[in-house]
Protein backbone atom coordinates (compact mmCIF):
# COMPACT_ATOMS: atom_id res chain seq x y z
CA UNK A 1 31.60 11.52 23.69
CA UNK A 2 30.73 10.87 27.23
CA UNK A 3 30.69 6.97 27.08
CA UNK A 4 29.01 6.06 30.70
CA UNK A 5 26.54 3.37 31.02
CA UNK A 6 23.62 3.17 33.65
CA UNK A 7 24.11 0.31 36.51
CA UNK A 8 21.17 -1.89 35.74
CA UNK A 9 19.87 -1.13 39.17
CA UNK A 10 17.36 0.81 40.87
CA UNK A 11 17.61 3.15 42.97
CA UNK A 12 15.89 6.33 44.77
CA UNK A 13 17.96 9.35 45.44
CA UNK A 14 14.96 11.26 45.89
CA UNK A 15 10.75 11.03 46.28
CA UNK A 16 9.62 10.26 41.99
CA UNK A 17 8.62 12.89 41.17
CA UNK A 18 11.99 14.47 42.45
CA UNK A 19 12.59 18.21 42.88
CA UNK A 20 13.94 18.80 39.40
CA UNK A 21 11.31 16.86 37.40
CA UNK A 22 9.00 18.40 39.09
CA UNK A 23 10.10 22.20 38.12
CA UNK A 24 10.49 20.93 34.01
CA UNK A 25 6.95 19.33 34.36
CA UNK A 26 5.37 22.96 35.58
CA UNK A 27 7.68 23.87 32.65
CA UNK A 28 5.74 21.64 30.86
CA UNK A 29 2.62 22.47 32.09
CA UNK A 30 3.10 26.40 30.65
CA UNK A 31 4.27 25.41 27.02
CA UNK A 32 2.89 22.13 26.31
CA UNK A 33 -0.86 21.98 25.22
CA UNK A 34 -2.61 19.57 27.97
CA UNK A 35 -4.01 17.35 25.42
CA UNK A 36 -0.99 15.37 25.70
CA UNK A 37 -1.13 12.65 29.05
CA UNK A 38 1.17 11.46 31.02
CA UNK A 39 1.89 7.89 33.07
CA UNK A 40 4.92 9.17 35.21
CA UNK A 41 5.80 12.87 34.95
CA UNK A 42 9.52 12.30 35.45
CA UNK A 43 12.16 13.66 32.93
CA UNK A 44 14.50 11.78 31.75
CA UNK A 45 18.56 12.06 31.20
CA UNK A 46 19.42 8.61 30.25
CA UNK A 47 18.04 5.46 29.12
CA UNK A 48 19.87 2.24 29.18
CA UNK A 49 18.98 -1.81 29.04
CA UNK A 50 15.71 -2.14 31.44
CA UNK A 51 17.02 1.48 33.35
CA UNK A 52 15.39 4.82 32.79
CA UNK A 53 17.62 7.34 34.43
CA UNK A 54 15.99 10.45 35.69
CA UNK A 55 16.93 14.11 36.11
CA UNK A 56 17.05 14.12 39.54
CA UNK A 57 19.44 10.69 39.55
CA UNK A 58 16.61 8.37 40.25
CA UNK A 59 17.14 4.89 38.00
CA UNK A 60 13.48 3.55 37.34
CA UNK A 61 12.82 0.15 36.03
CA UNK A 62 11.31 0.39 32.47
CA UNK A 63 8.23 -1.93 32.00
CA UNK A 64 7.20 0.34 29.37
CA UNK A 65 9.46 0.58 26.71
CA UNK A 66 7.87 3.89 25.39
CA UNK A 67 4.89 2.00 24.86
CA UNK A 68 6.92 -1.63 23.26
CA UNK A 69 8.64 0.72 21.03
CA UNK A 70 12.53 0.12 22.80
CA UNK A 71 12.23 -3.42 22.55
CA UNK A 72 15.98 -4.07 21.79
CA UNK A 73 16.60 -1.00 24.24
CA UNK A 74 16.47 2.83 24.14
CA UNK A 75 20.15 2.68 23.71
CA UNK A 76 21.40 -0.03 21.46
CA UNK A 77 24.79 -0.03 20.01
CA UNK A 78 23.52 -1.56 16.63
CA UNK A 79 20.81 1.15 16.27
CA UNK A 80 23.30 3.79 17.44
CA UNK A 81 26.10 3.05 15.18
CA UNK A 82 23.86 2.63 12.21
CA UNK A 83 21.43 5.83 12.64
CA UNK A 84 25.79 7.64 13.51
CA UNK A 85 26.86 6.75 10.13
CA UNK A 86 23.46 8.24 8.08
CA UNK A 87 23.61 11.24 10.10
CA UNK A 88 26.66 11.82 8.70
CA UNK A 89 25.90 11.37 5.34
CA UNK A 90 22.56 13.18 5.04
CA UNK A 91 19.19 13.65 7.47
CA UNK A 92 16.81 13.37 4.89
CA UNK A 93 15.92 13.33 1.13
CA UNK A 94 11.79 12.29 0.84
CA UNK A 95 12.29 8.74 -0.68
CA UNK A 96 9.47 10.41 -3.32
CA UNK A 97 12.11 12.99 -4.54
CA UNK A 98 15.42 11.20 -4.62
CA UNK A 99 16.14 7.77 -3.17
CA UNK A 100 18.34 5.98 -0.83
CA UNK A 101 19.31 2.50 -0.54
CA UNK A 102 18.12 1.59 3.17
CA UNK A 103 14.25 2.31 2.56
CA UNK A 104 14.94 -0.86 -0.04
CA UNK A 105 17.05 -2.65 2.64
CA UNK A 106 13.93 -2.21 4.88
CA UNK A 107 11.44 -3.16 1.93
CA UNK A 108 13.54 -6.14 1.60
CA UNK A 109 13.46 -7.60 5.11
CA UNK A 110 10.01 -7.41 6.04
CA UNK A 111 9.10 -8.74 2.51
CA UNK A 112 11.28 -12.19 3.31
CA UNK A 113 10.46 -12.19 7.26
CA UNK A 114 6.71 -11.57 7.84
CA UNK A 115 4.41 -14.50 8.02
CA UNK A 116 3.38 -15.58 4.18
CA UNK A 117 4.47 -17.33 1.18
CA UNK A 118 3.63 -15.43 -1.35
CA UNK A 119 5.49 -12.82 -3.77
CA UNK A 120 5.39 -9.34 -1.71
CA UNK A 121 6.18 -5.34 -1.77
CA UNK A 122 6.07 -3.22 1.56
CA UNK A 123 5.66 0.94 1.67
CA UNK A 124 7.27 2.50 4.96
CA UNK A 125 5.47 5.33 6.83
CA UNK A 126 6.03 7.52 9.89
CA UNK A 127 2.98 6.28 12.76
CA UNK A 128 1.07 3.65 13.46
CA UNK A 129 -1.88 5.15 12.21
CA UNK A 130 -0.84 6.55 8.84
CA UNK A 131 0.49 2.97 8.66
CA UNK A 132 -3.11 1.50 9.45
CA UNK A 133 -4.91 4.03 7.07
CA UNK A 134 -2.76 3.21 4.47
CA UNK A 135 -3.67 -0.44 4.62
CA UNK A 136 -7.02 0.22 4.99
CA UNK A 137 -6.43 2.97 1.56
CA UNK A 138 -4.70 -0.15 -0.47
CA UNK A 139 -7.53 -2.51 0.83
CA UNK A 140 -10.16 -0.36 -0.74
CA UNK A 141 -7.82 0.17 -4.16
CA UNK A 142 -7.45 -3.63 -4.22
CA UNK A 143 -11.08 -4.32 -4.13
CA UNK A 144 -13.10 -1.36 -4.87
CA UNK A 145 -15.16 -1.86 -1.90
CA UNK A 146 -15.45 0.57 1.20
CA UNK A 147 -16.20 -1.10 4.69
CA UNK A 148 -13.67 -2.14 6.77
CA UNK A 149 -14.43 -4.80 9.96
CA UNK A 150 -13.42 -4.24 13.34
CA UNK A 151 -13.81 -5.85 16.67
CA UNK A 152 -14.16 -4.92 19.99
CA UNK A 153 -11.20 -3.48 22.08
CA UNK A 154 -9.68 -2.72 19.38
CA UNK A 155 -7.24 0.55 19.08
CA UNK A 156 -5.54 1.47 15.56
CA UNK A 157 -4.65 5.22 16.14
CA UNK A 158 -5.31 8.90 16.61
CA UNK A 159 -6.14 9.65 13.15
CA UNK A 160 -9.69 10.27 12.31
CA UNK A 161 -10.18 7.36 10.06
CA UNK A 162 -8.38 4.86 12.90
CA UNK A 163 -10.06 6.63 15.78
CA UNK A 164 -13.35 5.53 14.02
CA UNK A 165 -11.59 1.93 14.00
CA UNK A 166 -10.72 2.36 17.48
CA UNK A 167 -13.34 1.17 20.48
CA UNK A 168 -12.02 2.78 23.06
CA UNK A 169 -14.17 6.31 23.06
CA UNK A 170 -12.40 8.18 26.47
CA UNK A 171 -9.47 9.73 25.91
CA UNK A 172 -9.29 8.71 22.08
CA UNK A 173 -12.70 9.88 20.50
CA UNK A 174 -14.81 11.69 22.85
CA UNK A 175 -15.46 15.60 21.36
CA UNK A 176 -13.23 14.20 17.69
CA UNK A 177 -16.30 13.15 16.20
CA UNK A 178 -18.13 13.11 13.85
CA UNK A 179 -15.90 10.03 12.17
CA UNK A 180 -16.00 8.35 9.02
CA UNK A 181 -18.57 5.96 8.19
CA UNK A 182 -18.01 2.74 6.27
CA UNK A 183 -16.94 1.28 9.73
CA UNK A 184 -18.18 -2.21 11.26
CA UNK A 185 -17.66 -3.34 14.00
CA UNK A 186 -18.07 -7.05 15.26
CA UNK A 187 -17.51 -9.05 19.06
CA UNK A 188 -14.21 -9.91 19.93
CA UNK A 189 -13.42 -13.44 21.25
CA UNK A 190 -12.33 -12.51 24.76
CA UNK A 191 -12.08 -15.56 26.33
CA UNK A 192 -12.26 -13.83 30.22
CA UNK A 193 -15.47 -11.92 29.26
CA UNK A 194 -17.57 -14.17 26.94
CA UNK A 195 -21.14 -14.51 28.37
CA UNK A 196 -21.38 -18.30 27.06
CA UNK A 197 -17.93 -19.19 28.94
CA UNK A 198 -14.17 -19.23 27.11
CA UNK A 199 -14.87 -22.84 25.62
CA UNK A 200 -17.32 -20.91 23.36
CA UNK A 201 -16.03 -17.74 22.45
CA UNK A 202 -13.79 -18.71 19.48
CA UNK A 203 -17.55 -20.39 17.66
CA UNK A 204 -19.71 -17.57 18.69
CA UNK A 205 -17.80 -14.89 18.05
CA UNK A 206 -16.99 -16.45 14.76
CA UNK A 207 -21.16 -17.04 14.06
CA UNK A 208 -21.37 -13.04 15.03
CA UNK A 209 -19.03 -12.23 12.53
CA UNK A 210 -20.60 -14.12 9.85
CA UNK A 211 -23.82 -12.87 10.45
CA UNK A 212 -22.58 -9.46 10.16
CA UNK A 213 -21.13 -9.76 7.20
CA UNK A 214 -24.59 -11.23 5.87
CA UNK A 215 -26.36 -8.84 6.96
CA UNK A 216 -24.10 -6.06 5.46
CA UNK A 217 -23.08 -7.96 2.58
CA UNK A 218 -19.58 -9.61 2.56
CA UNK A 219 -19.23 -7.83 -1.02
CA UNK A 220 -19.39 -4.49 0.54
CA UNK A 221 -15.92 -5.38 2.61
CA UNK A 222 -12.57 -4.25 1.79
CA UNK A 223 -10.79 -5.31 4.63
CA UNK A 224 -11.23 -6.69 8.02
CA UNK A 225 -8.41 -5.45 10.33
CA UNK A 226 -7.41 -6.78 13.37
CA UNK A 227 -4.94 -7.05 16.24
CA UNK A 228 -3.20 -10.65 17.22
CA UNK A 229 -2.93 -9.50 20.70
CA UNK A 230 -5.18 -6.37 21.75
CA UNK A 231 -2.90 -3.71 22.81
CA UNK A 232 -4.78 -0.54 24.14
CA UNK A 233 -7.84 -2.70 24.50
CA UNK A 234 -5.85 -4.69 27.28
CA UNK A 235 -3.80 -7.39 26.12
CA UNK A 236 -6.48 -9.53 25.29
CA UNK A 237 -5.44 -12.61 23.77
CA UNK A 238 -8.37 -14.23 21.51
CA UNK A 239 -9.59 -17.49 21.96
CA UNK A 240 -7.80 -20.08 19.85
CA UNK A 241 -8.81 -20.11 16.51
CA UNK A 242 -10.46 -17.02 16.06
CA UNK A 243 -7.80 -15.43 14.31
CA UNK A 244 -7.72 -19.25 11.91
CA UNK A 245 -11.82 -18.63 11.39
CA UNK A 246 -11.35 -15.13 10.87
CA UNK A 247 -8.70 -15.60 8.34
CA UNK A 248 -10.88 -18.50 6.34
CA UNK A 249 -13.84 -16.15 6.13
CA UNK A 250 -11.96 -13.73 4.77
CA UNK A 251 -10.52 -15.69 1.86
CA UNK A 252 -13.74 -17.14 1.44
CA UNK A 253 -15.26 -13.21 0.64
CA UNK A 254 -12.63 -11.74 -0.91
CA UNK A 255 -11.74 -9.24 2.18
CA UNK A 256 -8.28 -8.27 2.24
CA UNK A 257 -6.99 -9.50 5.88
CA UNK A 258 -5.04 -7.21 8.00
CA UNK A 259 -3.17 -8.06 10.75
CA UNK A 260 -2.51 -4.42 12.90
CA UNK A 261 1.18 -5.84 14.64
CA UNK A 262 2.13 -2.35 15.18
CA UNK A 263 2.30 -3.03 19.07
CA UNK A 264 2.54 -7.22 19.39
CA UNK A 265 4.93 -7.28 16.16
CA UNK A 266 8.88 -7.53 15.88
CA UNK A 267 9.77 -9.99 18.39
CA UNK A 268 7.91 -8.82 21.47
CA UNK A 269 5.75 -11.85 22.05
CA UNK A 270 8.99 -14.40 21.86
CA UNK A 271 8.06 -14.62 18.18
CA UNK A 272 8.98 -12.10 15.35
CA UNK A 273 5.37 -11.52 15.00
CA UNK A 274 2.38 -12.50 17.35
CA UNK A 275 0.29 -13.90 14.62
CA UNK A 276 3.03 -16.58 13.93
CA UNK A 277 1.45 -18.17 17.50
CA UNK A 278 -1.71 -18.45 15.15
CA UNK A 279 -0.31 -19.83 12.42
CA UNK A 280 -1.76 -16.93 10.55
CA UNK A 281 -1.18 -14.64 7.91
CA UNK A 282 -2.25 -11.81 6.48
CA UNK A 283 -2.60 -10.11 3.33
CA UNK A 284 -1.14 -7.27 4.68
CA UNK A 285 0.56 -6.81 8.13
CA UNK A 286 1.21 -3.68 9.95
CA UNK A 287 4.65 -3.26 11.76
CA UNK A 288 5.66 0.25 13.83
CA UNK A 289 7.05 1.15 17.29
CA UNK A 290 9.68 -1.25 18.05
CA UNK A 291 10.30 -1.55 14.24
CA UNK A 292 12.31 1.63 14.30
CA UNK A 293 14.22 1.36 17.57
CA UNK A 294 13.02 4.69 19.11
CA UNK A 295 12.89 6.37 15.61
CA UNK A 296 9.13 7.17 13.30
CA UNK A 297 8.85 3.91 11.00
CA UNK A 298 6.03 1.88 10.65
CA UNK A 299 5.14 -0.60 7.45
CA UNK A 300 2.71 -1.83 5.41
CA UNK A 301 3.82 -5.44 3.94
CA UNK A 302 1.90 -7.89 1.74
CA UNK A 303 0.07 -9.49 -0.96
CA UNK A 304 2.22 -7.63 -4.17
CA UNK A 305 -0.91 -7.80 -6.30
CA UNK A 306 -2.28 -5.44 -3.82
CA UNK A 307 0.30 -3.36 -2.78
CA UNK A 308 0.81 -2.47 -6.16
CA UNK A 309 -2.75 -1.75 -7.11
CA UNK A 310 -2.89 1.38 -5.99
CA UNK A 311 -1.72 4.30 -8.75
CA UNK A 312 1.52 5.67 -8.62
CA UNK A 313 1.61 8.06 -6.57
CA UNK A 314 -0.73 7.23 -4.50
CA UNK A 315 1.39 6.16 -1.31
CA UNK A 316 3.53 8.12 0.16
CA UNK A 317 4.59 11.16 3.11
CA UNK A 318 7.27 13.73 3.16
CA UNK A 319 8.81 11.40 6.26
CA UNK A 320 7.87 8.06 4.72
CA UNK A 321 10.89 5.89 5.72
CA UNK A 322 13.40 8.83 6.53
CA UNK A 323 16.64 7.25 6.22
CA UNK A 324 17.29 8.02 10.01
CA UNK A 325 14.68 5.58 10.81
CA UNK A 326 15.66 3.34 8.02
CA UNK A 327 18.81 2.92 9.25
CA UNK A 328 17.96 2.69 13.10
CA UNK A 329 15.53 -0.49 11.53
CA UNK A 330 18.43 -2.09 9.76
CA UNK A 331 20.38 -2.26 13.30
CA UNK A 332 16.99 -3.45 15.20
CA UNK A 333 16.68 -6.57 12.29
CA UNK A 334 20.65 -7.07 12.76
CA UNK A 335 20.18 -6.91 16.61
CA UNK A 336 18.01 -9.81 16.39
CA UNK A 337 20.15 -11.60 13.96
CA UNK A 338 21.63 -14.44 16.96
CA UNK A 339 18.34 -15.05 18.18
CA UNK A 340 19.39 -13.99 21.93
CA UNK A 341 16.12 -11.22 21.99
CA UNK A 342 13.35 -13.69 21.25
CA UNK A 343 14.75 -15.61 23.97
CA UNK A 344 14.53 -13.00 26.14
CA UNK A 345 10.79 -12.02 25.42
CA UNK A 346 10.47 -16.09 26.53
CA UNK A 347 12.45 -15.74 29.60
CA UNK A 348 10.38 -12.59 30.49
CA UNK A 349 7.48 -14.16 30.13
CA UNK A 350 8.51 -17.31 32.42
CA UNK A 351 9.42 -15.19 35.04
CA UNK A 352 6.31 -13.18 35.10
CA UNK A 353 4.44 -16.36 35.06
CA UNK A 354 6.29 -17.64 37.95
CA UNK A 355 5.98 -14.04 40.58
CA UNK A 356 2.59 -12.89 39.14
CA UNK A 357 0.66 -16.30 38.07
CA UNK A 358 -0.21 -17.15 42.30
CA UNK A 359 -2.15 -13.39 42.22
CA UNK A 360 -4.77 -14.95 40.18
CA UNK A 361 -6.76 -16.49 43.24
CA UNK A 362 -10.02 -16.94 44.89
CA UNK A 363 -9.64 -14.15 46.91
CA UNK A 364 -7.77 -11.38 44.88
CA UNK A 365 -8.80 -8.70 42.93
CA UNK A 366 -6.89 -10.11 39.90
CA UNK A 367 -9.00 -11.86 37.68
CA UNK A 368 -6.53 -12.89 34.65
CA UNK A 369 -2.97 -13.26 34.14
CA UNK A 370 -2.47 -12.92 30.59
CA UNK A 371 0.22 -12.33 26.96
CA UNK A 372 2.60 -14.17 25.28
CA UNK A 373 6.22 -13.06 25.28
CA UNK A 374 7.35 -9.92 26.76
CA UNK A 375 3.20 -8.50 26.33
CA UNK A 376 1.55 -9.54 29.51
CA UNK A 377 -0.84 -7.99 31.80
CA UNK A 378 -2.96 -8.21 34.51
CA UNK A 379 -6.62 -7.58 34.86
CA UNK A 380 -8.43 -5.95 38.08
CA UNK A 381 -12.06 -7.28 38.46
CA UNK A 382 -15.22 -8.11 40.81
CA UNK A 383 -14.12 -11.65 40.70
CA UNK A 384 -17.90 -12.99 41.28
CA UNK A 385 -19.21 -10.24 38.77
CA UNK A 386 -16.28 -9.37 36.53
CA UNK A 387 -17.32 -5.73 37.30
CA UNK A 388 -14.15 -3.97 36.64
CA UNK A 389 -11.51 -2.14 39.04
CA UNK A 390 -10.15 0.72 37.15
CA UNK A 391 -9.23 1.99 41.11
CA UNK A 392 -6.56 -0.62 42.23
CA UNK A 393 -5.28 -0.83 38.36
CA UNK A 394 -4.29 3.12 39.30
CA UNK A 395 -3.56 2.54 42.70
CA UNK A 396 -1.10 -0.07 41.79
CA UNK A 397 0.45 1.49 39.18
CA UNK A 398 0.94 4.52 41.48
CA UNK A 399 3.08 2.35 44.39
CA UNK A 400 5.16 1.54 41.64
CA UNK A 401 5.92 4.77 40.59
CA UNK A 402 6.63 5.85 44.19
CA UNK A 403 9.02 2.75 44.49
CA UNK A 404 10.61 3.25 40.87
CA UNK A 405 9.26 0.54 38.82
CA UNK A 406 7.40 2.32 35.54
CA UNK A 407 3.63 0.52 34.27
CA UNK A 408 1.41 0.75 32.49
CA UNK A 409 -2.19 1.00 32.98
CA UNK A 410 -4.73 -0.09 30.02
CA UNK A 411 -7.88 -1.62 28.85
CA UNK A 412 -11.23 -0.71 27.93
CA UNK A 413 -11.89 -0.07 31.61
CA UNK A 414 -9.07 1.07 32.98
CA UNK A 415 -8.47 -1.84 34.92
CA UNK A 416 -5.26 -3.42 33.26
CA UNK A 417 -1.76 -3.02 34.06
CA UNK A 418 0.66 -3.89 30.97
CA UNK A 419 3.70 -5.11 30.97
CA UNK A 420 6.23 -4.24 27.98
CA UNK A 421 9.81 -4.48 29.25
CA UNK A 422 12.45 -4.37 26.95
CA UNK A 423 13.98 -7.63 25.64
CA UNK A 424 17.32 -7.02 26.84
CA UNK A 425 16.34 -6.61 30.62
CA UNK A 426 18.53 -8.31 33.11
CA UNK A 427 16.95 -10.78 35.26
CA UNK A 428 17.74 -9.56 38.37
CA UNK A 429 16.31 -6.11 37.28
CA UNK A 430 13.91 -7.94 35.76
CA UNK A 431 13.02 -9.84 38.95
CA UNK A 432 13.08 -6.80 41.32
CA UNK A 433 10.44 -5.04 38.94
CA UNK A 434 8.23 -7.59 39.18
CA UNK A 435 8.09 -8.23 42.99
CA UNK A 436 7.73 -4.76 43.59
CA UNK A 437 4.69 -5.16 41.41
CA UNK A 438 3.87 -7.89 43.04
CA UNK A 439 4.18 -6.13 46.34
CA UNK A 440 2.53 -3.20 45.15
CA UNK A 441 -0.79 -5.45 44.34
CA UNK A 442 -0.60 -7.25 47.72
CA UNK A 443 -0.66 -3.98 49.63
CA UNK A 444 -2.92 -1.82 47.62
CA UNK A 445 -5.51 -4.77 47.71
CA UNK A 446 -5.12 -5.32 51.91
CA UNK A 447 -5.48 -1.58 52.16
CA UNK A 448 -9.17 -1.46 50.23
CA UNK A 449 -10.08 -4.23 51.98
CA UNK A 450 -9.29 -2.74 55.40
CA UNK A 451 -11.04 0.05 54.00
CA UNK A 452 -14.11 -1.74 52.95
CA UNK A 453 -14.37 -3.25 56.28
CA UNK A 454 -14.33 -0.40 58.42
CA UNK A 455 -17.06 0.86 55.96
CA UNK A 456 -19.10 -1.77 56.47
């Protein structure tokens, strides 16, 4: 087996897209249905640390992680040498047919490790949004109630049920519809956007959220589902102590509380799980992408009495916890074992701080620095107006791609660039990345202005 590693550099051989990702993307472009997007058509031959290694020999620095899913790296030894050994044994079984010792293994970890003190039972899917449905499904089975709460911003999935949960209408819902009903949704305390100022988001929002449940009836509620840090919505970190009130109100109306980690979950916010900042938990908490280290798992964990009130049989998927994925999660949990990868989501997060924090001024088009961990991003805005700037979000991101550093571009708008590295990112990579970033914002921003002026 051809044992070469990437240098932890980047470098341009040719212009991104070169010459020979550019013939597999017309490739593409014949076979592939063009519902699916794409941030950087590049192909790619090898992925290592913070370096995605192209085709055409270009080594791109990876502030993507496949969207936070190759958080301990799209190559780790741990996850390698585990998923080896079951693919020698045996591919697949359906853990509904016969079953296999790792799905328990899983079970077993996220039962001790996720926020809560209380007796629990987990079920292991395949996405994010089966995941998220399936809460939603043992919600309703717990309670015998039908509405679920959501907030603005918010993005659960692609299925129909989570594409009703999502906000976000263009590219997720637009010509899906109709949706199903039984879904609420209620303001989200976004500190940069709150028309009473930040100081008061965390009260109002909280008053809002009351009153809708009043209005609706708080009886009618199975769950109320939310994300500790907005992903798709843009990062948005709520106000402090929303996530407290909306966990009290919860308890006080018997709505099963659901904390959606698939994105900010297993480690990549310097904690294992975001909502450990909030000293939160919930009744059940949703874990995915990183969870399987570049394999399908996602989870459902909480509350046994209501995990196990739905009827036998009732759970379930042919793929549910394939022991592929079971075994790639078994070497993500022991990767984390020394404690060396929540570290690194804090040292990410310094250094982004340090190179990225100064953009935020009176005269830039950068309105909020903002994250925890290795989940940051930065917002592009009328700074007297807050109008947004979906334009220099895209123009940024695109000088990046031309200079080899892969981002992300987000938010309700279209105006926020994410940044998901991997944990295991040098710092020297990790540093280069972000002044090229930083560069990239500088220049793009001088340029419209220049622009602008000669408009004038």
């Amino acid at each position: 087996m051809d044992t070469a590693t990437v240098p932890q550099s980047r470098l341009l051989r040719t212009v991104i897209p070169g010459p020979r990702s550019s013939a597999l993307h017309a490739e593409r472009v014949q076979q592939v249905s063009s519902g699916f997007g794409i941030a950087l058509p590049v192909f790619i031959d090898r992925a290592e640390g913070g370096i995605l290694l192209d085709v055409d020999g270009n080594r791109i620095i990876d502030f993507a992680s496949g969207i936070a899913v190759t958080s301990v790296g799209a190559a780790n030894p741990l996850v390698q040498a585990r998923v080896a050994e079951q693919l020698d044994r045996f591919t697949h079984t359906c853990f509904m047919v016969t079953e296999y010792d790792s799905f328990t293994a899983v079970c077993a970890w996220l039962n001790a490790h996720t926020p809560g003190d209380f007796d629990k039972r987990t079920a292991l899917f395949s996405t994010g949004a089966e995941a998220v449905e399936n809460a939603v499904k043992i919600a309703r089975a717990a309670t015998g109630r039908a509405k679920v709460l959501v907030f603005d911003d918010a993005y659960h999935g692609r299925s129909l049920l989570t594409m009703a949960m999502t906000a976000k209408d263009n590219p997720y819902k637009v010509t899906f519809g109709p949706f199903p009903t039984e879904i609420v949704r209620a303001p989200m305390a976004a500190p940069l956007r709150w028309p009473s100022g930040a100081e008061n988001a965390t009260t109002d929002a909280l008053a809002r959220v009351e009153a809708i449940l009043a209005e609706q009836g708080p009886a009618t509620f199975a769950a109320m589902v939310i994300e500790p840090i907005q992903g798709e919505g843009g990062f948005i970190v709520p106000a402090p102590g929303f996530l407290a009130g909306l966990r009290d109100l919860a308890t006080r109306h018997g709505i099963v509380f659901v904390l959606d980690e698939v994105q900010a979950g297993m480690g990549r916010t310097g904690t294992m799980f975001a909502s450990e900042h909030e000293g939160v938990a919930g009744d059940l908490l949703v874990t995915g992408k990183a969870l399987g280290g570049g394999l399908p798992l996602t989870a459902v964990t909480g509350r046994a009495e209501l995990m196990n009130a739905v009827h036998t049989g009732g759970l379930g998927g042919t793929y549910a916890g394939n022991p592929l994925a079971c075994a790639a999660a078994l070497g993500v949990f022991e990767a984390f074992e020394n404690g060396d990868l929540l570290a690194g989501a804090l040292r990410i997060e310094r250094t982004a701080r340090r190179i990225l924090e100064p953009l935020v001024a009176e005269d830039s088009p950068i309105v909020d620095f903002r994250g925890r961990g290795a989940m940051l991003a930065i917002e592009f805005a009328d700074r007297e107006t807050l109008e947004p700037r979906p334009e220099l979000a895209t123009a940024v991101a695109a000088r990046c791609h031309q200079q080899g550093v892969l981002v992300l571009v987000c938010g309700t708008y279209g105006n926020v660039i994410r940044l998901l590295p991997p944990l295991v990112i040098g710092q020297d990579l990790l540093e280069d990345g972000l002044l090229v970033l930083r560069g990239a914002v500088e220049s793009v921003y001088a340029e419209q202005s220049v622009g602008a002026a000669v408009h004038a």
